[in-house]
C-alpha atoms as a PDB file:
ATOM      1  CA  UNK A   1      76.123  65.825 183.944  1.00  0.00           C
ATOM      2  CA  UNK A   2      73.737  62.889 185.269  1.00  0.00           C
ATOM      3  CA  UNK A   3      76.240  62.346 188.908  1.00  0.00           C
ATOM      4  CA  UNK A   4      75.879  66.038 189.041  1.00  0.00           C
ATOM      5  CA  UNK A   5      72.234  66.453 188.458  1.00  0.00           C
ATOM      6  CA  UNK A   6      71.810  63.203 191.279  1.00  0.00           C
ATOM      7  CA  UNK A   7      74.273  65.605 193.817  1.00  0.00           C
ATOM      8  CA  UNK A   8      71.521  68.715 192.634  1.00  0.00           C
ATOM      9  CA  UNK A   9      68.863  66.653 193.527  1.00  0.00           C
ATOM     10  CA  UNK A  10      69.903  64.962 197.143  1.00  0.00           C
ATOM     11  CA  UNK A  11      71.142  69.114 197.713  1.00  0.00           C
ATOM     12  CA  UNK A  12      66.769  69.771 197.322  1.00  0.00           C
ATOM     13  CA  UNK A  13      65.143  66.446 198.598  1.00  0.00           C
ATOM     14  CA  UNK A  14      66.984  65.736 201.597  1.00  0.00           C
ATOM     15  CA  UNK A  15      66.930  66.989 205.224  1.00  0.00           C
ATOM     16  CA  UNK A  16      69.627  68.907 206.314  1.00  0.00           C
ATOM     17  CA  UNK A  17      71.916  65.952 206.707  1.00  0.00           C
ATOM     18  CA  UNK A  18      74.902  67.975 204.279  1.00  0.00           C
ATOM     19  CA  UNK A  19      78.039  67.837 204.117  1.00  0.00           C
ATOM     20  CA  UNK A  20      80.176  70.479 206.041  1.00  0.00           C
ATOM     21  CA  UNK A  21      80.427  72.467 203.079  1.00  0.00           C
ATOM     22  CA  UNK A  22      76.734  72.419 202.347  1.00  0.00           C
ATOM     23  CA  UNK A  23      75.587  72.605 205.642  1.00  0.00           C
ATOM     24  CA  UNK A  24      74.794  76.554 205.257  1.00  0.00           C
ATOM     25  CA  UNK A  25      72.125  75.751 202.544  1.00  0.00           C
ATOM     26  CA  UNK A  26      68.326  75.322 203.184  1.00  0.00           C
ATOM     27  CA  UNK A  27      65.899  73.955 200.615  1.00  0.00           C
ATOM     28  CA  UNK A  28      64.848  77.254 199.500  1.00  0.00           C
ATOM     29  CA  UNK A  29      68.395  78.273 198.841  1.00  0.00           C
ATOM     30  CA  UNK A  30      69.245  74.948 196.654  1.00  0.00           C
ATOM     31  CA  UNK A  31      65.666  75.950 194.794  1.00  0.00           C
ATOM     32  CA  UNK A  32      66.540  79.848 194.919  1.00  0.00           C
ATOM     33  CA  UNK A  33      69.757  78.573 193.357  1.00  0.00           C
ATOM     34  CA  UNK A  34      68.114  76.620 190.698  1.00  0.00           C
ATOM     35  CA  UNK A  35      65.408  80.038 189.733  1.00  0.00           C
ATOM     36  CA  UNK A  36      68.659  82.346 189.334  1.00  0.00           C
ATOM     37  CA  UNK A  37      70.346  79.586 186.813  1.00  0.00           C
ATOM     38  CA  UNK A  38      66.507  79.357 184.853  1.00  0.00           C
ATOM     39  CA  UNK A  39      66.249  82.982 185.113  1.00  0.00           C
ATOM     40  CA  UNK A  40      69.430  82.995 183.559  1.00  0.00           C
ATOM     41  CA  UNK A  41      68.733  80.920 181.206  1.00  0.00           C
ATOM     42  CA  UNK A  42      65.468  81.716 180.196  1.00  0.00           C
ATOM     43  CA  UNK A  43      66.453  85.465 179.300  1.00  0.00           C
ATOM     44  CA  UNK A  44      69.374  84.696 177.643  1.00  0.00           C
ATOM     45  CA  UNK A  45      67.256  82.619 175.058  1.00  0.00           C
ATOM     46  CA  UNK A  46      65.179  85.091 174.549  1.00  0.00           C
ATOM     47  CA  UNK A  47      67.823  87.527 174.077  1.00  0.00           C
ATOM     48  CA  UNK A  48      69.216  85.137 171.079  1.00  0.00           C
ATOM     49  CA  UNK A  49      66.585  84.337 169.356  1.00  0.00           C
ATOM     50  CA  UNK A  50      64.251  87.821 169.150  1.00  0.00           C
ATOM     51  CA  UNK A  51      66.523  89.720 166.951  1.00  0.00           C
ATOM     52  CA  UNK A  52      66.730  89.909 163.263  1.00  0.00           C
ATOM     53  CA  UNK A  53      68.759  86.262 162.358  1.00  0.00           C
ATOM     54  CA  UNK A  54      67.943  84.646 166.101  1.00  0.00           C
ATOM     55  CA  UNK A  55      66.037  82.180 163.982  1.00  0.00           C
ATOM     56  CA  UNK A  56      66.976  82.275 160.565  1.00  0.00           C
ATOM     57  CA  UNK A  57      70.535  82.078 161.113  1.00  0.00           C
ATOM     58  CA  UNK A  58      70.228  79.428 163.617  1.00  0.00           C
ATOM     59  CA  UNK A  59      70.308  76.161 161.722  1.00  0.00           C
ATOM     60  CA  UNK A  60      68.993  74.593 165.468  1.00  0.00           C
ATOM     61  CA  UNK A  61      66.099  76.621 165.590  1.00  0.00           C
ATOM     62  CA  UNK A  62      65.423  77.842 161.634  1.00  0.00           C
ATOM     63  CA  UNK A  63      61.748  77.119 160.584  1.00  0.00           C
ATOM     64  CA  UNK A  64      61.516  75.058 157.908  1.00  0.00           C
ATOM     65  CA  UNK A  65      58.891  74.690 155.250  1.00  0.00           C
ATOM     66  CA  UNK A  66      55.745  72.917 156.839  1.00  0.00           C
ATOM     67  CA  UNK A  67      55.960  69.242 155.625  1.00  0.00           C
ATOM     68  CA  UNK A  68      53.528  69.129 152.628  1.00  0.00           C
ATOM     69  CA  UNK A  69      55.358  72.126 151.160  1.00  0.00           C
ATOM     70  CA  UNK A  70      58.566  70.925 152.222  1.00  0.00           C
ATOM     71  CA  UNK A  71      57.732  67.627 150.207  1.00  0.00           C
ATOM     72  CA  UNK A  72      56.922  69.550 147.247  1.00  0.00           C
ATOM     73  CA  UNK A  73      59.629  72.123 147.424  1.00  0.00           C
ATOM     74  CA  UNK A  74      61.453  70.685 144.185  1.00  0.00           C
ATOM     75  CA  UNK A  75      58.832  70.645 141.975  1.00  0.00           C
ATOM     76  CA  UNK A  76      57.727  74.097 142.744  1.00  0.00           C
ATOM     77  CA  UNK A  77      61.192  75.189 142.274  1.00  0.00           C
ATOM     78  CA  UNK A  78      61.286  74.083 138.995  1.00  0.00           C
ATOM     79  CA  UNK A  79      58.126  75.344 138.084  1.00  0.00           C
ATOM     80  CA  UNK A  80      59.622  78.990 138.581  1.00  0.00           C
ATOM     81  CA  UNK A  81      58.179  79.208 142.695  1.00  0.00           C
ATOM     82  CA  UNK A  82      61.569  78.974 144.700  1.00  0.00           C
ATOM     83  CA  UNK A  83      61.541  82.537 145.190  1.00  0.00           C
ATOM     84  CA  UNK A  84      58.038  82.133 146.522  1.00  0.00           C
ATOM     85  CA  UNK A  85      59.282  79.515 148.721  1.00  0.00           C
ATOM     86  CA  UNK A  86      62.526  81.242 149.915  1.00  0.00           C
ATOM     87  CA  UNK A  87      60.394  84.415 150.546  1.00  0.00           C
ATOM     88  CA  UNK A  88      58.046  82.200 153.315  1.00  0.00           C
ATOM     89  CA  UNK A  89      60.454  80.680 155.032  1.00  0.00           C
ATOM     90  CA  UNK A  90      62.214  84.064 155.633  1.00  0.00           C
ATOM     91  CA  UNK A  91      59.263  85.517 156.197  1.00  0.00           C
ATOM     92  CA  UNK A  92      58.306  82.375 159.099  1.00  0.00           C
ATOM     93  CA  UNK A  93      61.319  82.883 160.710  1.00  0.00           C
ATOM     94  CA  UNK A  94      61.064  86.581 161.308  1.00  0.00           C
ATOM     95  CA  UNK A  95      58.004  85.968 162.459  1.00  0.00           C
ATOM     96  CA  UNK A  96      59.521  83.937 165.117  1.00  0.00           C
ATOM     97  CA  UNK A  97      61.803  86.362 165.859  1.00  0.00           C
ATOM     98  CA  UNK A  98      59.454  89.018 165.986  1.00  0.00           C
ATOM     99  CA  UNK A  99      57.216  87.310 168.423  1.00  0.00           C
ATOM    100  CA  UNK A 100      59.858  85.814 170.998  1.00  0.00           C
ATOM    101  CA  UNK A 101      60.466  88.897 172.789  1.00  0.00           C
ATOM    102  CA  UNK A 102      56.571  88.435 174.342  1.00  0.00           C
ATOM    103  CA  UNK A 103      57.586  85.300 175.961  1.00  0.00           C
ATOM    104  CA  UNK A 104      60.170  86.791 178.998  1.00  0.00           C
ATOM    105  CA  UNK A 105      57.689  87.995 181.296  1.00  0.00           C
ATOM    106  CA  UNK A 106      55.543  84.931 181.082  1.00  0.00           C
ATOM    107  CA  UNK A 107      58.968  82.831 181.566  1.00  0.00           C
ATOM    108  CA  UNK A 108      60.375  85.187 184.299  1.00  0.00           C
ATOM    109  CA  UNK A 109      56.877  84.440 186.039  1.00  0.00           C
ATOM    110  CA  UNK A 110      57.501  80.423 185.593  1.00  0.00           C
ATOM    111  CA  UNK A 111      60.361  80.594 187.345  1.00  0.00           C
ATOM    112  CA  UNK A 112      59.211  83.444 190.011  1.00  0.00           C
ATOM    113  CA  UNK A 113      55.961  80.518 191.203  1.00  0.00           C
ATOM    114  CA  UNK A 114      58.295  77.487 190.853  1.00  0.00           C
ATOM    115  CA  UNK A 115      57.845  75.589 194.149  1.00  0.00           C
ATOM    116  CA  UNK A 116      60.545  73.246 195.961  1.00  0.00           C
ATOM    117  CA  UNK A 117      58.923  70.248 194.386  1.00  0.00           C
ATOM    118  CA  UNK A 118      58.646  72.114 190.913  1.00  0.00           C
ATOM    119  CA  UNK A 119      62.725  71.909 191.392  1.00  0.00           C
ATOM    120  CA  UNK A 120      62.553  68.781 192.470  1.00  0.00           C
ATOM    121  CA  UNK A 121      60.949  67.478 189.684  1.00  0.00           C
ATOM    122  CA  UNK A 122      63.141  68.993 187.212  1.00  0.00           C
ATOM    123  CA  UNK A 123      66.381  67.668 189.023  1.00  0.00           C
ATOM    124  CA  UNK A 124      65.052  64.112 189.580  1.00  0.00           C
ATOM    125  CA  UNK A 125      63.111  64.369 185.910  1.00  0.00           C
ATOM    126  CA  UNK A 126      64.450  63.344 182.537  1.00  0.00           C
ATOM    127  CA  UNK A 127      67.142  65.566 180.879  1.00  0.00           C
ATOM    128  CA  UNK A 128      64.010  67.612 178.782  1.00  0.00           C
ATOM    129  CA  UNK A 129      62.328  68.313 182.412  1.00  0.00           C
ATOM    130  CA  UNK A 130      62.930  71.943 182.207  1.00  0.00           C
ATOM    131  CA  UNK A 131      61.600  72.134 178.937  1.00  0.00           C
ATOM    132  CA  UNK A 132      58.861  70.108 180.191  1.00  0.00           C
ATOM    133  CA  UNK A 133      58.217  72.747 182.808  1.00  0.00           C
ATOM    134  CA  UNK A 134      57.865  75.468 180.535  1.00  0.00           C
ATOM    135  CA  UNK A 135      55.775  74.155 178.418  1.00  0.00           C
ATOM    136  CA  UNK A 136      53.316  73.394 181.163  1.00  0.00           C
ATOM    137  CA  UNK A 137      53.555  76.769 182.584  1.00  0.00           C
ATOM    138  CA  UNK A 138      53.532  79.010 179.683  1.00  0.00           C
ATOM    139  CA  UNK A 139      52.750  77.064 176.395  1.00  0.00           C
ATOM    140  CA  UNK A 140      48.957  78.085 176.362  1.00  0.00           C
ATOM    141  CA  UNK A 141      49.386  81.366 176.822  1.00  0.00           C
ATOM    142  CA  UNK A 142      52.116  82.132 174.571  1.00  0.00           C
ATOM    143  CA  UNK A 143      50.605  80.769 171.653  1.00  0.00           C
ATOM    144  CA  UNK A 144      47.986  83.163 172.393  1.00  0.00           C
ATOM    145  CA  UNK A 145      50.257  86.058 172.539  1.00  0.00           C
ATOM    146  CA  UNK A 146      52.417  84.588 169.781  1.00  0.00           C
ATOM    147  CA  UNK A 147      49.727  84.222 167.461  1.00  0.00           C
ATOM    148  CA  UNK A 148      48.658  87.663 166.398  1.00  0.00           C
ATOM    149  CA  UNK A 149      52.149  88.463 165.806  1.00  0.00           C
ATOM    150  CA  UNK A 150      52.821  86.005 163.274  1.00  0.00           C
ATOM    151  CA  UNK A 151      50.038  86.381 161.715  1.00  0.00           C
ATOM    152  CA  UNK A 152      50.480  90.136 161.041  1.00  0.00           C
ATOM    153  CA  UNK A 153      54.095  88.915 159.603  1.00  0.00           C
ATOM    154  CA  UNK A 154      52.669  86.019 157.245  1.00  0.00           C
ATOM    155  CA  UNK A 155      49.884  88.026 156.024  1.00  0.00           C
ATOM    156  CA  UNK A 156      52.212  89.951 154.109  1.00  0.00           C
ATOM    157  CA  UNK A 157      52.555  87.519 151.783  1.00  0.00           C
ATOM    158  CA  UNK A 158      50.466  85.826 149.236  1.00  0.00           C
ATOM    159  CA  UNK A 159      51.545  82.486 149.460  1.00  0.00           C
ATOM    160  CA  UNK A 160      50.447  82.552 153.123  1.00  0.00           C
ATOM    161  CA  UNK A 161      46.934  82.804 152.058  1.00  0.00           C
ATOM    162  CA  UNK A 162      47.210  80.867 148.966  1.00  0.00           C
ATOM    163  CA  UNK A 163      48.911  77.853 151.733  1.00  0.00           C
ATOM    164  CA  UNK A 164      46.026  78.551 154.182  1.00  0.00           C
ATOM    165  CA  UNK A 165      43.539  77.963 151.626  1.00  0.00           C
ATOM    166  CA  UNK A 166      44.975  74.571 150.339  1.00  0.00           C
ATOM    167  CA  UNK A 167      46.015  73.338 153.394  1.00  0.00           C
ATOM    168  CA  UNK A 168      42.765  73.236 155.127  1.00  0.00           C
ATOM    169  CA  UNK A 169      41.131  71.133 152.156  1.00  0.00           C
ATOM    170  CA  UNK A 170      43.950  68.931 152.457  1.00  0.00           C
ATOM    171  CA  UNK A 171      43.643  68.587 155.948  1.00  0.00           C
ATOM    172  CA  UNK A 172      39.481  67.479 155.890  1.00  0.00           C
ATOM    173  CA  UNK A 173      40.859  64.439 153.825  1.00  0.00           C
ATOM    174  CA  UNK A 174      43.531  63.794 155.646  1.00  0.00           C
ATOM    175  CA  UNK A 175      46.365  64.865 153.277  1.00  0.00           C
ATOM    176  CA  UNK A 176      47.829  67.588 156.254  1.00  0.00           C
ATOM    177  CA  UNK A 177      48.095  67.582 159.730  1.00  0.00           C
ATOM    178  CA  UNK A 178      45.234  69.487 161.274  1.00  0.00           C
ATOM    179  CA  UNK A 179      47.904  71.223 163.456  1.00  0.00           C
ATOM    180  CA  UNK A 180      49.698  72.729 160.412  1.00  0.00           C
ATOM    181  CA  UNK A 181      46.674  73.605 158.084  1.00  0.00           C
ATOM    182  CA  UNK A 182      47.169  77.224 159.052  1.00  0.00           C
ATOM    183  CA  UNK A 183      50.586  78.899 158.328  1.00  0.00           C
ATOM    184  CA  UNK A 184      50.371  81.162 161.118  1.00  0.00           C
ATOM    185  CA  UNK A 185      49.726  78.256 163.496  1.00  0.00           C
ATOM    186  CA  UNK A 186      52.649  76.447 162.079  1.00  0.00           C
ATOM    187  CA  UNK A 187      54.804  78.774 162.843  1.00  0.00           C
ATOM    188  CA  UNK A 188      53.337  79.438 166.102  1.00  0.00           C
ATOM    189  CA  UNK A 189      54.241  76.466 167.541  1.00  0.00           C
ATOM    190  CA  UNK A 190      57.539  75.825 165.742  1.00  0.00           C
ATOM    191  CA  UNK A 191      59.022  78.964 167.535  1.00  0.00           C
ATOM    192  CA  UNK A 192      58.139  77.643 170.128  1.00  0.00           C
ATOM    193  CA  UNK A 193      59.783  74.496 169.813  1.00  0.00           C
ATOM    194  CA  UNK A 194      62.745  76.628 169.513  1.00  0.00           C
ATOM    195  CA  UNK A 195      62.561  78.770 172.429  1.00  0.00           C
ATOM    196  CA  UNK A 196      62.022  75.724 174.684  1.00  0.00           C
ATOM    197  CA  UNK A 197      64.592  74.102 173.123  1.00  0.00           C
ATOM    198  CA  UNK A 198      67.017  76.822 174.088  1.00  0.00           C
ATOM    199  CA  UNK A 199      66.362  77.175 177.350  1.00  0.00           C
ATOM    200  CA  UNK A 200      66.814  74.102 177.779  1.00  0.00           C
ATOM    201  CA  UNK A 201      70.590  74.403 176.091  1.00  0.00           C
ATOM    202  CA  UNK A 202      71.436  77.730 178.273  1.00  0.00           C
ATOM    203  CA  UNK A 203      70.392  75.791 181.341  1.00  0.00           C
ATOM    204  CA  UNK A 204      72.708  73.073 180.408  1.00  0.00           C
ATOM    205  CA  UNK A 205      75.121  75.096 179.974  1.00  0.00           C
ATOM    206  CA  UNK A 206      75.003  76.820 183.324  1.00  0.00           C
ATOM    207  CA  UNK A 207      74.977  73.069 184.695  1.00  0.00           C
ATOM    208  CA  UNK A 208      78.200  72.688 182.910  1.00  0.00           C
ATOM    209  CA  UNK A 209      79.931  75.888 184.107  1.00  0.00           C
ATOM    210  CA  UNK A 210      78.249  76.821 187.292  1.00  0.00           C
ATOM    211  CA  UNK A 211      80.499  79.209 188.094  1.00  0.00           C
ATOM    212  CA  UNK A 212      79.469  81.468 185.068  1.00  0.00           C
ATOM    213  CA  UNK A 213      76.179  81.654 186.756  1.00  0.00           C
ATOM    214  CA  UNK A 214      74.615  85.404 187.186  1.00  0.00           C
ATOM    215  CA  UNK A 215      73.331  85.222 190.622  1.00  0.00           C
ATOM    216  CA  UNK A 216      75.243  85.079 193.587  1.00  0.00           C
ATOM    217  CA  UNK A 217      72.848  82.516 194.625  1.00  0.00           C
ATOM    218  CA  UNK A 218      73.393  80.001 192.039  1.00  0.00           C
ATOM    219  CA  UNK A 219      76.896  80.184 192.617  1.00  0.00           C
ATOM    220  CA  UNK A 220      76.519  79.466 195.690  1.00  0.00           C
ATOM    221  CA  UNK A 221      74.788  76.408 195.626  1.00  0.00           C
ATOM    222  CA  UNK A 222      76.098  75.455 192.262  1.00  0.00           C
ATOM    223  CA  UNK A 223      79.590  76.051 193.707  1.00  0.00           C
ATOM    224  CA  UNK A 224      79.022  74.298 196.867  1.00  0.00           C
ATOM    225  CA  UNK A 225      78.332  70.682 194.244  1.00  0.00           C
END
């Protein structure tokens, strides 16, 4: 993956010094090439994880109990709460699910304003740079559109509040991270852990079978590797 990823990278950073068989592509091809594969990739990930099970039948990508309740999962079990606890982390994960589906036109516009040194970045970066590129482009505002989503799902329950209430007193003295002292929040910014995380496995994947790629584009210049 790495030698082709290097080949990727010369195809974008270089002058037109190709080979024959790459002599027909300019920069803005090898980057147009690179925007149909993250296109591709991007709304395939979406498409898998906002449905009913894209999260909760994902074992990559499931939400689990925020740390403090994770910790304290067995007791509360025993004490006659697992239901309570199975119930939340249903309920977090279709939360997830139900929010996801905002996130495509914020990621189709990523990829739409990427610039020829955006893609070079990615293809000279670390092998979580388009991850890394989508969080810097869209993280802000999809928490903000993610937000009142899954809150309207973890409302529902009582143990969301009851969590809520706790966890911000634990979190003044320390006891729970500030980021996870509201349930909603949590849950906020696990899903999108998991959406990054599968773009960035679609895109890989694409890398790996270029020829499956949607675009004629991106076969092109994947094909021409």
């Amino acid at each position: 993956m790495r030698s082709i990823l290097r080949a990727f990278a010369i195809l974008v950073i270089c002058v037109p010094a190709w080979a024959a068989d790459l002599s027909s592509l300019s920069n803005a091809d090898a980057a147009g090439g690179l925007k149909e594969a993250l296109s591709q990739g991007a709304g395939r990930a979406v498409e898998l994880l906002g449905h009913d099970g894209g999260f909760l039948n994902n074992s990559k990508v499931r939400i689990p109990l925020p740390g403090v309740l994770e910790q304290a999962a067995p007791l509360l079990r025993m004490a006659g709460s697992g239901k309570d606890l199975d119930q939340l982390e249903t309920t977090m994960s279709r939360a997830a699910e139900a929010a996801v589906p905002e996130a495509k036109t914020l990621l189709m516009a990523a990829v739409k304003d990427m610039s020829v040194k955006d893609a070079k970045d990615i293809l000279t970066g670390d092998d979580d740079s388009v991850t890394q590129y989508f969080r810097s482009k869209t993280q802000s505002q999809l928490t903000q559109r993610f937000l009142p989503i899954v809150k309207q799902q973890t409302d529902r329950l009582s143990v969301s509040s009851q969590y809520n209430a706790l966890a911000s007193k634990a979190a003044g003295v320390g006891l729970v991270k500030g980021e996870d002292a509201q349930i909603e929040g949590y849950v906020t910014r696990k899903a999108l852990d998991g959406l990054y995380l599968m773009i960035a496995e679609e895109e890989k994947s694409i890398r790996r079978n270029p020829l499956e790629a949607a675009g004629s584009l991106a076969k092109k210049v994947f094909g021409a590797l």
